[in-house]
N, C-alpha and C. Protein backbone atom coordinates (compact mmCIF):
# COMPACT_ATOMS: atom_id res chain seq x y z
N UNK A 1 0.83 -1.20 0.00
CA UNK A 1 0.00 0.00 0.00
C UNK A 1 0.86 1.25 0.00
N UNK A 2 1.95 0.93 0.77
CA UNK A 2 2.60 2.17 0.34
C UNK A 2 3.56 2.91 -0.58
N UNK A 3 3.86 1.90 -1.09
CA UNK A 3 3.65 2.27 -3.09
C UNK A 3 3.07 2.81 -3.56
N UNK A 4 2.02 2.04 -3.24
CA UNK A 4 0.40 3.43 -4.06
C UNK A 4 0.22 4.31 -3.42
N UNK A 5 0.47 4.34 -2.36
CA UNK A 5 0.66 5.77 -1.39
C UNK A 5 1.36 6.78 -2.29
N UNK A 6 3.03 6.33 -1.96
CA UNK A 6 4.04 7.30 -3.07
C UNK A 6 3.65 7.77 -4.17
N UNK A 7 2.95 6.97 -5.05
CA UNK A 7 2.59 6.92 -6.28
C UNK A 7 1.69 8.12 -6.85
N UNK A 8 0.52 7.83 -5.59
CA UNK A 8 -0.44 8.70 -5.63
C UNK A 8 -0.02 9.81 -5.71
N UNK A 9 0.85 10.45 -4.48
CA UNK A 9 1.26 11.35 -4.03
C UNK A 9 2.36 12.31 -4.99
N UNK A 10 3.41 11.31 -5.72
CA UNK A 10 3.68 11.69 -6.80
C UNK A 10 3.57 12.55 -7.65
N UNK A 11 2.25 11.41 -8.57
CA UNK A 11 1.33 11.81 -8.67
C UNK A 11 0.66 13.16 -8.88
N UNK A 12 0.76 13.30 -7.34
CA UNK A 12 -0.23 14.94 -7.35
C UNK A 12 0.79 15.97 -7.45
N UNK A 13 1.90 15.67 -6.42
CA UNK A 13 2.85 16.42 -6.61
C UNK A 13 3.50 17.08 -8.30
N UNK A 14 3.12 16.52 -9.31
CA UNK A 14 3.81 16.95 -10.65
C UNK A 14 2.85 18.81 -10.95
N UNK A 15 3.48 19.30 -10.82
CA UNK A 15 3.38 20.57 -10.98
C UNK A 15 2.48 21.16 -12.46
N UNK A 16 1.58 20.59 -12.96
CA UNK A 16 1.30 21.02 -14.37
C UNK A 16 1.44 21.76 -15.14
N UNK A 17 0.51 22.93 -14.01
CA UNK A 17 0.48 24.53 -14.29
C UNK A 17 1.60 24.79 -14.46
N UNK A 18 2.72 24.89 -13.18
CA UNK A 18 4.18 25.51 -13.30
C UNK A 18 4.83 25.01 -14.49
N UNK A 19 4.58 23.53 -15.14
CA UNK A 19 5.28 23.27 -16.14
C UNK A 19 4.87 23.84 -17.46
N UNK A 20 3.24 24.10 -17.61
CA UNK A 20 3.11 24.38 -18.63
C UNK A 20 3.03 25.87 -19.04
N UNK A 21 2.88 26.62 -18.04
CA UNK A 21 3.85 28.12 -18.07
C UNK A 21 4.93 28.28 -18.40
N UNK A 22 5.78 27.46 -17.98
CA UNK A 22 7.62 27.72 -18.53
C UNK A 22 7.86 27.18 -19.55
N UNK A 23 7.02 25.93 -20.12
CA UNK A 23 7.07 25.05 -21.45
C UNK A 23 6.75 26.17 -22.76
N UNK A 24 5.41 26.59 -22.45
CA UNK A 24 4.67 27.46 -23.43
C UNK A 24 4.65 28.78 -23.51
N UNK A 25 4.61 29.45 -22.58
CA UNK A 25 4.87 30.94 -22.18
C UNK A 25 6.14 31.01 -21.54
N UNK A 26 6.88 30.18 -21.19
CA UNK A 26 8.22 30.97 -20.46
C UNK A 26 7.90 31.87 -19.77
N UNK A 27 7.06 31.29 -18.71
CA UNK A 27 6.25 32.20 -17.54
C UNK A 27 6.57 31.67 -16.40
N UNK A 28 6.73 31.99 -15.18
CA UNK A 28 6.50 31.59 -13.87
C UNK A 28 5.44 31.85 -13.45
N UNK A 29 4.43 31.30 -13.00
CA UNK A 29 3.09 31.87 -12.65
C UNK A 29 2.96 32.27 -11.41
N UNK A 30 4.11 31.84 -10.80
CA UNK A 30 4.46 32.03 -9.32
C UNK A 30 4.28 33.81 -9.20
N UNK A 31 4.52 34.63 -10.16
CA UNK A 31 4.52 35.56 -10.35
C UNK A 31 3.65 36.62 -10.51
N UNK A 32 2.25 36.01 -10.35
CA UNK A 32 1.06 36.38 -10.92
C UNK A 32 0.24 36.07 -9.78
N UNK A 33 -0.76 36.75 -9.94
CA UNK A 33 -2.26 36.39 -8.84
C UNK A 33 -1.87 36.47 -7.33
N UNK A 34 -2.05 35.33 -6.69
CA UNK A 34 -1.72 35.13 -5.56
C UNK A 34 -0.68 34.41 -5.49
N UNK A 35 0.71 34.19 -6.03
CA UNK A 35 1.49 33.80 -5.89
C UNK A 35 1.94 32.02 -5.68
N UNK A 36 0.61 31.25 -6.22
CA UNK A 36 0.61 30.10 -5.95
C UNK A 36 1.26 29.07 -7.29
N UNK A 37 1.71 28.53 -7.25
CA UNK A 37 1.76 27.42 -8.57
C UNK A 37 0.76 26.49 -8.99
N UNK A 38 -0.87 27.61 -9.04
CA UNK A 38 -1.86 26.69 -9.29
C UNK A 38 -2.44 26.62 -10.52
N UNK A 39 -3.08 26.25 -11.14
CA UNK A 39 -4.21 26.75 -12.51
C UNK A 39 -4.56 28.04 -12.52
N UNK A 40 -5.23 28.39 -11.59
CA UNK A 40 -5.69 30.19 -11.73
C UNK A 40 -5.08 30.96 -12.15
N UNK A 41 -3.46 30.73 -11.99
CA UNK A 41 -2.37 31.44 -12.10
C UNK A 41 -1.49 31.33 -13.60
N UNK A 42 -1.82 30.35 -13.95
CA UNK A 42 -1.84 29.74 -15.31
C UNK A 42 -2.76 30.84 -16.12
N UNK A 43 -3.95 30.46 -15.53
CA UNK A 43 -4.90 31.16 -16.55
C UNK A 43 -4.72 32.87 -16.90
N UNK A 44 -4.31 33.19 -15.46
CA UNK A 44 -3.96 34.91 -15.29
C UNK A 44 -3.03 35.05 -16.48
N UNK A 45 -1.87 34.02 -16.32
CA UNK A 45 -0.21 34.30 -17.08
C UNK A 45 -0.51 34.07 -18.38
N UNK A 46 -1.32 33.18 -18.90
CA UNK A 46 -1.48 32.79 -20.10
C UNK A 46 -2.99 32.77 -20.85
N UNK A 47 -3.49 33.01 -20.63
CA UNK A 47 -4.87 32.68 -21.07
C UNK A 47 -5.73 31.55 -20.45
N UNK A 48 -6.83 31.93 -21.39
CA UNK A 48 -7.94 30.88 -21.44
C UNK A 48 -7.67 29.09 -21.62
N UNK A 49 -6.98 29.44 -22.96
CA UNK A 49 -7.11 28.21 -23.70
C UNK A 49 -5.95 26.97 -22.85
N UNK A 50 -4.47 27.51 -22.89
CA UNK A 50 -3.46 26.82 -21.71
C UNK A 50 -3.75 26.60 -20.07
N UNK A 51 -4.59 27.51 -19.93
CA UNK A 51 -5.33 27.53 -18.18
C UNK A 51 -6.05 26.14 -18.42
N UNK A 52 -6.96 25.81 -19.32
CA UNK A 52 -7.94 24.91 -19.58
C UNK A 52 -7.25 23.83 -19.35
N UNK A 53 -6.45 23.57 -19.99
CA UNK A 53 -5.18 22.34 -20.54
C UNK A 53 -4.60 22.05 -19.05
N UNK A 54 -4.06 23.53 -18.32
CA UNK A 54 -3.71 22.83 -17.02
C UNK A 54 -4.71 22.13 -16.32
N UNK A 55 -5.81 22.66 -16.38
CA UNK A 55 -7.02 22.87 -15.32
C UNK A 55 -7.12 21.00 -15.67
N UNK A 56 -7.48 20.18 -16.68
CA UNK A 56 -7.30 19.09 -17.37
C UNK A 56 -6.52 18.41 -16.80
N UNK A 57 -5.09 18.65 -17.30
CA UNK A 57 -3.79 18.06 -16.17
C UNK A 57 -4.42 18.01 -14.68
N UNK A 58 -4.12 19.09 -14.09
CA UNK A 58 -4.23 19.01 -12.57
C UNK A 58 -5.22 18.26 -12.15
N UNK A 59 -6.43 17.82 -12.57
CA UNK A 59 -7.63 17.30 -12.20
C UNK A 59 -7.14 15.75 -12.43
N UNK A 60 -6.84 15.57 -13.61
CA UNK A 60 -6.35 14.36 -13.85
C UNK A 60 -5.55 13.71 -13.25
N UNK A 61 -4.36 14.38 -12.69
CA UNK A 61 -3.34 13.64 -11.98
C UNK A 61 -3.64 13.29 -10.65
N UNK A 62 -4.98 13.45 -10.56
CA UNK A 62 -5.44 13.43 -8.83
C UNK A 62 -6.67 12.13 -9.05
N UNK A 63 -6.96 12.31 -10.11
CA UNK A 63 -8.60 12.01 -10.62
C UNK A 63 -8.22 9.78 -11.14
N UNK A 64 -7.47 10.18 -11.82
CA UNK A 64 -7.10 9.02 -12.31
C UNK A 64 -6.14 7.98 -11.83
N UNK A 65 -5.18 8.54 -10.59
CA UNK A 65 -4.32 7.20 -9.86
C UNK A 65 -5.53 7.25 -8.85
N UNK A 66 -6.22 7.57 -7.98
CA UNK A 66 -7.39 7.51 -7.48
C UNK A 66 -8.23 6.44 -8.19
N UNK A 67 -8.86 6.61 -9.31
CA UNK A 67 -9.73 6.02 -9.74
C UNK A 67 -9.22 4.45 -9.72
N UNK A 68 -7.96 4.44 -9.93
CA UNK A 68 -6.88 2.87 -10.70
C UNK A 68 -7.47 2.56 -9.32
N UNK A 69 -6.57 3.00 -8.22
CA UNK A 69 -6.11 2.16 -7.15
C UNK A 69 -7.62 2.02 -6.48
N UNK A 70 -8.65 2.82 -6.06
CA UNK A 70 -9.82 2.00 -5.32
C UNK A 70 -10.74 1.53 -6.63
N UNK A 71 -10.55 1.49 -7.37
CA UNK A 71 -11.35 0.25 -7.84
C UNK A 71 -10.78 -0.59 -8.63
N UNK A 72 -9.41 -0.88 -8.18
CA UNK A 72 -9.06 -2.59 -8.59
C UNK A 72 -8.27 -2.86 -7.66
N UNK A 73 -7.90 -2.24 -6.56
CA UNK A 73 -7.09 -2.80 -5.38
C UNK A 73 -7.74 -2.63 -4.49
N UNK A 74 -7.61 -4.09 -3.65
CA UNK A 74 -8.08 -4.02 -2.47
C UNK A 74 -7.88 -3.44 -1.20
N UNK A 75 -8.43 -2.63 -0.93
CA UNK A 75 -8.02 -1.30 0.27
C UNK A 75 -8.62 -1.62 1.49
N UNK A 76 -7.77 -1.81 2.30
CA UNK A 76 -8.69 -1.22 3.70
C UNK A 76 -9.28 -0.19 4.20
N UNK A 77 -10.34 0.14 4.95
CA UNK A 77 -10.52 1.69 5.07
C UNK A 77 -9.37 1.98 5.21
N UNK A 78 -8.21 2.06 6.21
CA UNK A 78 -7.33 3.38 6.22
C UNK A 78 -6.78 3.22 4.87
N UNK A 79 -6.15 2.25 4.58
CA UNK A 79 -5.79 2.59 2.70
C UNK A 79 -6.68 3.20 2.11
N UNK A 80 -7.77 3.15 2.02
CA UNK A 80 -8.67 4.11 1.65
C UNK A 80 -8.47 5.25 1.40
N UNK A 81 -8.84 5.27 2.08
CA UNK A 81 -8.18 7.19 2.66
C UNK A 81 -7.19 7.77 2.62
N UNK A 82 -6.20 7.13 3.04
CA UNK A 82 -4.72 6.90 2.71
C UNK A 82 -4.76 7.41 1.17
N UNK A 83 -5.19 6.19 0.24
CA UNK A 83 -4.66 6.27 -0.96
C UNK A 83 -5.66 7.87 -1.88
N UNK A 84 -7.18 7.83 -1.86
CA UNK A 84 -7.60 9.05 -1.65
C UNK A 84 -7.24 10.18 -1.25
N UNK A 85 -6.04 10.54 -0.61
CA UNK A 85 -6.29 11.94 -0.01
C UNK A 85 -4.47 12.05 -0.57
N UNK A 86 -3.62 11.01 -0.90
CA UNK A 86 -2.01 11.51 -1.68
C UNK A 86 -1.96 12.06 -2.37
N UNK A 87 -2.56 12.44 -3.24
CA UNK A 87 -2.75 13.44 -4.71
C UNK A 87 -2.82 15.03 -4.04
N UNK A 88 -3.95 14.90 -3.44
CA UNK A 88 -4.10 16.15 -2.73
C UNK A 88 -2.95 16.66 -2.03
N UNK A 89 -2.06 16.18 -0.75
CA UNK A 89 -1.45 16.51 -0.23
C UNK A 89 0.09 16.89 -0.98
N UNK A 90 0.34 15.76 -2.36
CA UNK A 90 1.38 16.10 -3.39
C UNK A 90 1.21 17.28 -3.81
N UNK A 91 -0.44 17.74 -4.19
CA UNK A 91 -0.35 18.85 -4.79
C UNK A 91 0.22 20.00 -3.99
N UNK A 92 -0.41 19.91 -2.99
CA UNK A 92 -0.23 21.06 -1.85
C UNK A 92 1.72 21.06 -1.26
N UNK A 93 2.03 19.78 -1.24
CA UNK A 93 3.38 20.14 -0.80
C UNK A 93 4.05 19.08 -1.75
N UNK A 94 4.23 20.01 -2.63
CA UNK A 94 5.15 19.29 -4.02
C UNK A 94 6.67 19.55 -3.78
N UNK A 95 7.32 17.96 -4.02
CA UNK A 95 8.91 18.32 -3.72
C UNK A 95 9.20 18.65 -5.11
N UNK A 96 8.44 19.08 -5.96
CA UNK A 96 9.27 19.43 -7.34
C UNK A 96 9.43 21.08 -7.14
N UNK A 97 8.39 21.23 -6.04
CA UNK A 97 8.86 22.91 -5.94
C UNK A 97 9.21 22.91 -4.36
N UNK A 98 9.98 22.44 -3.81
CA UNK A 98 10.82 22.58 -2.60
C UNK A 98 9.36 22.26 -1.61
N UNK A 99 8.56 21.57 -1.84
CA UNK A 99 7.37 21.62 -1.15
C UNK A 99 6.35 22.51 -0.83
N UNK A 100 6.37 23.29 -1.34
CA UNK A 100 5.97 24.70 -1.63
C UNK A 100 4.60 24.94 -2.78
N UNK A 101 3.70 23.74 -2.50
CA UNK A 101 2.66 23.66 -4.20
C UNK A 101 1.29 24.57 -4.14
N UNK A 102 0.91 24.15 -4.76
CA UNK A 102 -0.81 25.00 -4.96
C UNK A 102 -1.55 24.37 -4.11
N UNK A 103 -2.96 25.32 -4.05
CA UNK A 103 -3.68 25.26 -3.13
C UNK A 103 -4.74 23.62 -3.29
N UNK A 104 -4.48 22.67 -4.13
CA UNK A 104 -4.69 21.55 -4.02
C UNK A 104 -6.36 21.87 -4.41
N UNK A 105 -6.65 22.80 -5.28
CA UNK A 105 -8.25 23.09 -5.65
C UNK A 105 -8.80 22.05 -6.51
N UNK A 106 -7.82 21.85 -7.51
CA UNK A 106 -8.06 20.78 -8.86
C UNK A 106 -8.10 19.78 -8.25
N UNK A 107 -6.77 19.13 -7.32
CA UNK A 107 -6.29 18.10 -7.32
C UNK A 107 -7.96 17.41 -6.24
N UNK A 108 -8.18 18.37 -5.61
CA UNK A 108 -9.55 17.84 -4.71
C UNK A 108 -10.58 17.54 -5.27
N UNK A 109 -11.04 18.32 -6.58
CA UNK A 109 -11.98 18.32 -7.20
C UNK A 109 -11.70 16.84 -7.68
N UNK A 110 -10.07 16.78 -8.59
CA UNK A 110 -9.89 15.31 -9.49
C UNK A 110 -10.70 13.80 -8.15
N UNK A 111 -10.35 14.32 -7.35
CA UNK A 111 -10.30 12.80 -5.99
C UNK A 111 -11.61 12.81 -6.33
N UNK A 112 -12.46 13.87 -5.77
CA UNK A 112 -13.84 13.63 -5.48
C UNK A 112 -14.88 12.94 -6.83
N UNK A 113 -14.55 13.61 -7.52
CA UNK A 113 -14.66 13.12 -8.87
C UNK A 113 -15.06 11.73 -8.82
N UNK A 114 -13.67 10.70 -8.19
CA UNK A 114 -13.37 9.47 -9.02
C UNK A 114 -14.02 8.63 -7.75
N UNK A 115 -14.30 9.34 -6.58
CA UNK A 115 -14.63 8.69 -5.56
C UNK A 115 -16.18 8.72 -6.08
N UNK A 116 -16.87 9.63 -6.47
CA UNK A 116 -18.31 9.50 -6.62
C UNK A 116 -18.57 8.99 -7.82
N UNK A 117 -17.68 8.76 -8.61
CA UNK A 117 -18.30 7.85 -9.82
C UNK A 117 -18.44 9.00 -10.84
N UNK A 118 -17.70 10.18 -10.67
CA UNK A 118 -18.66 11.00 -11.48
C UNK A 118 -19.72 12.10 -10.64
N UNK A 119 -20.48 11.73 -10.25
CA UNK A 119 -21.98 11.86 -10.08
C UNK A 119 -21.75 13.60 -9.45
N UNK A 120 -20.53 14.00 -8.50
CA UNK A 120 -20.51 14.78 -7.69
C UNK A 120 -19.99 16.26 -8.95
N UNK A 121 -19.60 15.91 -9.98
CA UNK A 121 -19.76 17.04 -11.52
C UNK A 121 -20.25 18.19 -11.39
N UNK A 122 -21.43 17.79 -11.38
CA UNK A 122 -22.53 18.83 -11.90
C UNK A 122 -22.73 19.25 -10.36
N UNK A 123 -22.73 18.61 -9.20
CA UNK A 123 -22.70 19.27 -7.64
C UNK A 123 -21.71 20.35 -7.84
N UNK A 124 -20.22 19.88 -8.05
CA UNK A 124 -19.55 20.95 -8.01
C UNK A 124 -19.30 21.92 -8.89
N UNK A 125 -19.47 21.92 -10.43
CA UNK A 125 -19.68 23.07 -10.93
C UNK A 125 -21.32 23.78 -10.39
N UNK A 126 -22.31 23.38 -10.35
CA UNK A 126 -23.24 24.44 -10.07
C UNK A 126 -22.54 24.94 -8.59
N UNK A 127 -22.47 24.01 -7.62
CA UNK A 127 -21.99 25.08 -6.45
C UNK A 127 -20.62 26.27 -6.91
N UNK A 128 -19.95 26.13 -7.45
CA UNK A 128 -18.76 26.65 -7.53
C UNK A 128 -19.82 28.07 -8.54
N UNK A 129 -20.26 27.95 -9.09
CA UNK A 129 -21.19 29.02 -9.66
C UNK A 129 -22.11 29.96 -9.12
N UNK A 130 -22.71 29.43 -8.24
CA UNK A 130 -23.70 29.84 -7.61
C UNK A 130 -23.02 30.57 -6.51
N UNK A 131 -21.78 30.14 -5.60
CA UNK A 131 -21.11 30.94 -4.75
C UNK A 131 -20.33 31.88 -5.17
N UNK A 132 -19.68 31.88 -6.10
CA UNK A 132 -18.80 32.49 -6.99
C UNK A 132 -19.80 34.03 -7.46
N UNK A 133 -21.01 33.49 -7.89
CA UNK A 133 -22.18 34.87 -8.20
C UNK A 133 -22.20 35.03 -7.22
N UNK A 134 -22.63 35.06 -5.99
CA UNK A 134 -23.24 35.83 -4.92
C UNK A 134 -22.20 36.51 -4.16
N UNK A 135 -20.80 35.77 -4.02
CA UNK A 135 -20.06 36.67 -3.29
C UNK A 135 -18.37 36.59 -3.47
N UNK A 136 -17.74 37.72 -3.24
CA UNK A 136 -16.19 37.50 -4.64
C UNK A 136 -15.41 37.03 -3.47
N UNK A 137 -15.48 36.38 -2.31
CA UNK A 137 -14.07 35.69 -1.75
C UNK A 137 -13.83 34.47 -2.36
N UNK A 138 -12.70 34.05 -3.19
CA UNK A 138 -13.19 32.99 -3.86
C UNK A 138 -12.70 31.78 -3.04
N UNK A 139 -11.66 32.03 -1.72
CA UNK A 139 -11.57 31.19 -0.89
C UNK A 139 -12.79 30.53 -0.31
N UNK A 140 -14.02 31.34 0.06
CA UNK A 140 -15.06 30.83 0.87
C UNK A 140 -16.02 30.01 -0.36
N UNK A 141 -15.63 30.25 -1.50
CA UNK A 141 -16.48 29.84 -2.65
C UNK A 141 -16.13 28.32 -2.20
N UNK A 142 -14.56 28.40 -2.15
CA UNK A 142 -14.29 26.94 -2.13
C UNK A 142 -15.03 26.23 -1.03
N UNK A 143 -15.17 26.77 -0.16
CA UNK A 143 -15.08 26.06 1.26
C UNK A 143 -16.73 25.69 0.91
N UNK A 144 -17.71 26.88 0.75
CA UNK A 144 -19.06 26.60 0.51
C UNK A 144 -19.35 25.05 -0.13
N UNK A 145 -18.31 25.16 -1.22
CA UNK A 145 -18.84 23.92 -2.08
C UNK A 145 -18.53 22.52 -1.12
N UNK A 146 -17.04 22.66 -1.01
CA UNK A 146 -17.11 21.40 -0.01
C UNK A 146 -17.80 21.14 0.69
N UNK A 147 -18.71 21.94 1.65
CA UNK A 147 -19.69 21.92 2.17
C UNK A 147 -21.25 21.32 1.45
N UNK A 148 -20.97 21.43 0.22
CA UNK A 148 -22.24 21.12 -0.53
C UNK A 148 -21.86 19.41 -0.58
N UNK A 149 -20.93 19.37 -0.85
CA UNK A 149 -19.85 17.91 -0.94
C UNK A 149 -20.29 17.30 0.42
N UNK A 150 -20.19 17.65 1.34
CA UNK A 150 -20.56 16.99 2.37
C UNK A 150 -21.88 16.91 2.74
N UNK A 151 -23.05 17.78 2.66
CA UNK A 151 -24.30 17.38 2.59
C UNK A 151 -24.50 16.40 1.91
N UNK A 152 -24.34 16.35 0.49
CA UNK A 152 -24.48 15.36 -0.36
C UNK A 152 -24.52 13.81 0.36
N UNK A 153 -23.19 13.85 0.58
CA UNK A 153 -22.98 12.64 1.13
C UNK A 153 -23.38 11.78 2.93
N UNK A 154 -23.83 13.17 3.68
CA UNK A 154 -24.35 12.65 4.18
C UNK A 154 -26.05 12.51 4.37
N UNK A 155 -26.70 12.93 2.91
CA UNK A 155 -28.30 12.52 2.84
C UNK A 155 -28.29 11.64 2.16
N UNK A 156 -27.09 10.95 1.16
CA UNK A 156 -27.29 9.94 0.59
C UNK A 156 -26.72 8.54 0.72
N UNK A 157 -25.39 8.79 1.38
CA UNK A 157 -24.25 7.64 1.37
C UNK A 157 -23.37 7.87 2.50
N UNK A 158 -23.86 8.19 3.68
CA UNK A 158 -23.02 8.38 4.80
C UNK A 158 -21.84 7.28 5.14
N UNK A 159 -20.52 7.57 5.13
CA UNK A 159 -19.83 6.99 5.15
C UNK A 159 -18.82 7.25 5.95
N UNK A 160 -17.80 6.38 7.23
CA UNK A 160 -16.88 7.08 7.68
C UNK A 160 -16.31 7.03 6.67
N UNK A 161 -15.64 6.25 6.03
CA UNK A 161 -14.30 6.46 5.12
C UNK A 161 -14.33 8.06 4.34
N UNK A 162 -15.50 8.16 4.08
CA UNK A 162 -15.56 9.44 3.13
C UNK A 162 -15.43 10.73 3.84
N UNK A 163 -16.29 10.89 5.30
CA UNK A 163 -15.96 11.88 6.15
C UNK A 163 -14.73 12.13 6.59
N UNK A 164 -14.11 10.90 6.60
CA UNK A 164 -12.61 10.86 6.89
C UNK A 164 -11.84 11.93 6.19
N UNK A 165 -11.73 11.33 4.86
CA UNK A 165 -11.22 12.00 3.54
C UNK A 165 -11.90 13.34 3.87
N UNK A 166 -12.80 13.65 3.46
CA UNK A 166 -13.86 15.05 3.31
C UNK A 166 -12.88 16.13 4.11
N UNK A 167 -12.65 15.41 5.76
CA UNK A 167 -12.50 16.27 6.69
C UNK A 167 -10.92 16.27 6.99
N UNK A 168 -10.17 15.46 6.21
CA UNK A 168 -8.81 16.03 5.52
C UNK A 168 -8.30 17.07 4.81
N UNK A 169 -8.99 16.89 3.62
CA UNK A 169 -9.27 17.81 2.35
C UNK A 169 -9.40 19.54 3.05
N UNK A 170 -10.66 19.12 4.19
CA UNK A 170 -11.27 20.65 4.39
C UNK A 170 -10.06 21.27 4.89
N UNK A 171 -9.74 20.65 5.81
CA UNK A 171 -8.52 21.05 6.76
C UNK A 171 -7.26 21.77 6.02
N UNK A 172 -6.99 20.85 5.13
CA UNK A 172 -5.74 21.03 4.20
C UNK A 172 -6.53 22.40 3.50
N UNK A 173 -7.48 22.55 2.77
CA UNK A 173 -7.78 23.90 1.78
C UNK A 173 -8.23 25.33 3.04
N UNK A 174 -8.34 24.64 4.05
CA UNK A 174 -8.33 25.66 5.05
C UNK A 174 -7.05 25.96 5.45
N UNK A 175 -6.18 25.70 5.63
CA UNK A 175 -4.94 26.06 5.83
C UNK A 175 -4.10 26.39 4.81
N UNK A 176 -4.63 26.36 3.87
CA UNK A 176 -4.32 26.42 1.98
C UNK A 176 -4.93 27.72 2.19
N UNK A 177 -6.08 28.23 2.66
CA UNK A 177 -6.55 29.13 1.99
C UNK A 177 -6.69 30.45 3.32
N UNK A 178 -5.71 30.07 4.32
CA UNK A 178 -6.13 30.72 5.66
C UNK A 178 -5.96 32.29 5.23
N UNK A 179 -4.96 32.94 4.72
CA UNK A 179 -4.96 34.46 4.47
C UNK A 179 -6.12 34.81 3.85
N UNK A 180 -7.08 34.30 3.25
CA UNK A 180 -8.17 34.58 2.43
C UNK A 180 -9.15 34.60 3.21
N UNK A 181 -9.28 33.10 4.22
CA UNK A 181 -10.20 33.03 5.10
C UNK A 181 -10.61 33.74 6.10
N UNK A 182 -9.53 35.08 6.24
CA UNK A 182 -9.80 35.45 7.61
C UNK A 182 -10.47 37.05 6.98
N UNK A 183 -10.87 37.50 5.75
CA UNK A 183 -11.22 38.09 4.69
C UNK A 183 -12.81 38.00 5.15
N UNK A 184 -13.37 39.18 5.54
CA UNK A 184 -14.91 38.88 5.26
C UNK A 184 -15.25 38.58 3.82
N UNK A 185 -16.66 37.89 4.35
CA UNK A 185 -17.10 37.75 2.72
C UNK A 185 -17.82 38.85 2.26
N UNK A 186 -17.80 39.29 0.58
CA UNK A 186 -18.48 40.56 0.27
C UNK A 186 -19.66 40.18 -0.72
N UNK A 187 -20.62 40.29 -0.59
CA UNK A 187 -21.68 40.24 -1.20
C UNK A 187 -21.79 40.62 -2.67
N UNK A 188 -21.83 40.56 -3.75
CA UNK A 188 -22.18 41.00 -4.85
C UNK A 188 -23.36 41.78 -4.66
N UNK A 189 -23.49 43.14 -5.55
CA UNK A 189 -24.37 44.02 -5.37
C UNK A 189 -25.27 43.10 -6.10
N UNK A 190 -25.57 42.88 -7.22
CA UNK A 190 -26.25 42.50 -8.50
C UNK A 190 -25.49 40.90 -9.04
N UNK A 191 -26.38 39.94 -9.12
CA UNK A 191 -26.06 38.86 -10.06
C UNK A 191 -27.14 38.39 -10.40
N UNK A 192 -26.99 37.74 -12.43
CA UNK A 192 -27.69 37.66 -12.99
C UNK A 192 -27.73 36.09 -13.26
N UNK A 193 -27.92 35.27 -12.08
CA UNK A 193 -27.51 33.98 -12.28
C UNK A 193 -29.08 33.28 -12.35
N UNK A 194 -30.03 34.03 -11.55
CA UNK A 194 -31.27 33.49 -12.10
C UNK A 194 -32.03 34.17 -12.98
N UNK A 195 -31.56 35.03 -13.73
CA UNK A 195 -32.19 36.33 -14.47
C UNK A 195 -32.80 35.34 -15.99
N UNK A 196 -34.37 35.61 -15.68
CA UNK A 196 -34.83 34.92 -16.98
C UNK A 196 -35.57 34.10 -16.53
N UNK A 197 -35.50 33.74 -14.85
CA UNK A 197 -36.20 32.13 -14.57
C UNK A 197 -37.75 33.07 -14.24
């Protein structure tokens, strides 16, 4: 198991964004936004279209050794979880950048993803939308959704293993995202997110 541990972790740890800034733009993105080596920062440095491509990468490298290892190896809960939550923590403290990585946004989204089959998609883009309109901290956007992530799961599929994970994740993007967090939230004057219904 702890192979696939490393692996995972690996894994998450491969830097996308940072690579595909210096590959394609000869950018540091480190340089931009909030100073993170994440996708957002990608997208700031370079556009739309290469942000996308990371956004792809990063999700993937979290999304897909996840997917391998719990559903064809046999895990115990703590492997479980264990193997679930390495991607994330690679992302966040990547030795390709002195341990020093991004805020592990993608790489959480990729896990959750592969843990729900899918199904949790369309949960997290509409939440990530719907918080995102109503109010511009985009740290609390995050946190909101996880929160939607966790209702979910506990009106439908209450699980320790998953609360486990869940309440890893939160911890880690809360401490990922603490200078932001301590930021009131600001309301949007005007959004046109139900305009038409």
């Amino acid at each position: 198991m702890l192979t696939w541990f490393i692996l995972n972790f690996i894994s998450g740890s491969i830097p996308w964004s940072f690579i595909l800034g210096k590959l394609i733009s000869n950018k540091d993105i480190r340089h931009f936004g909030d100073k993170n080596p994440g996708v957002a920062n990608l997208w700031k440095a370079t556009g739309w279209k290469i942000g996308t491509i990371g956004l792809i990468f990063d999700i993937s490298k979290a999304a897909i050794p996840v997917y391998l290892t719990i559903n064809y190896l046999k895990l115990t809960n703590i492997e479980f979880i264990l193997i679930s939550i390495a991607p994330i923590l690679g992302h966040a403290f990547s030795p390709f950048l002195k341990f020093n990585g991004g805020k592990s946004l993608a790489a959480s989204g990729g896990v959750w993803i592969s843990i729900s089959g899918g199904i949790l998609v369309p949960i997290i883009i509409i939440s990530l939308i719907i918080f995102h309109s109503l109010q511009k901290n985009h740290a609390w956007t995050i946190i909101l959704t996880m929160l939607c992530i966790l209702i979910f799961y506990l009106l439908t599929n209450f699980d320790y293993n998953i609360i486990s994970i869940w309440t890893i994740n939160i911890i880690l993007l809360i401490y990922k995202h603490r200078n932001e967090l301590i930021k009131p939230i600001i309301f949007r004057k005007r959004t046109n997110i139900f305009k038409g219904i």
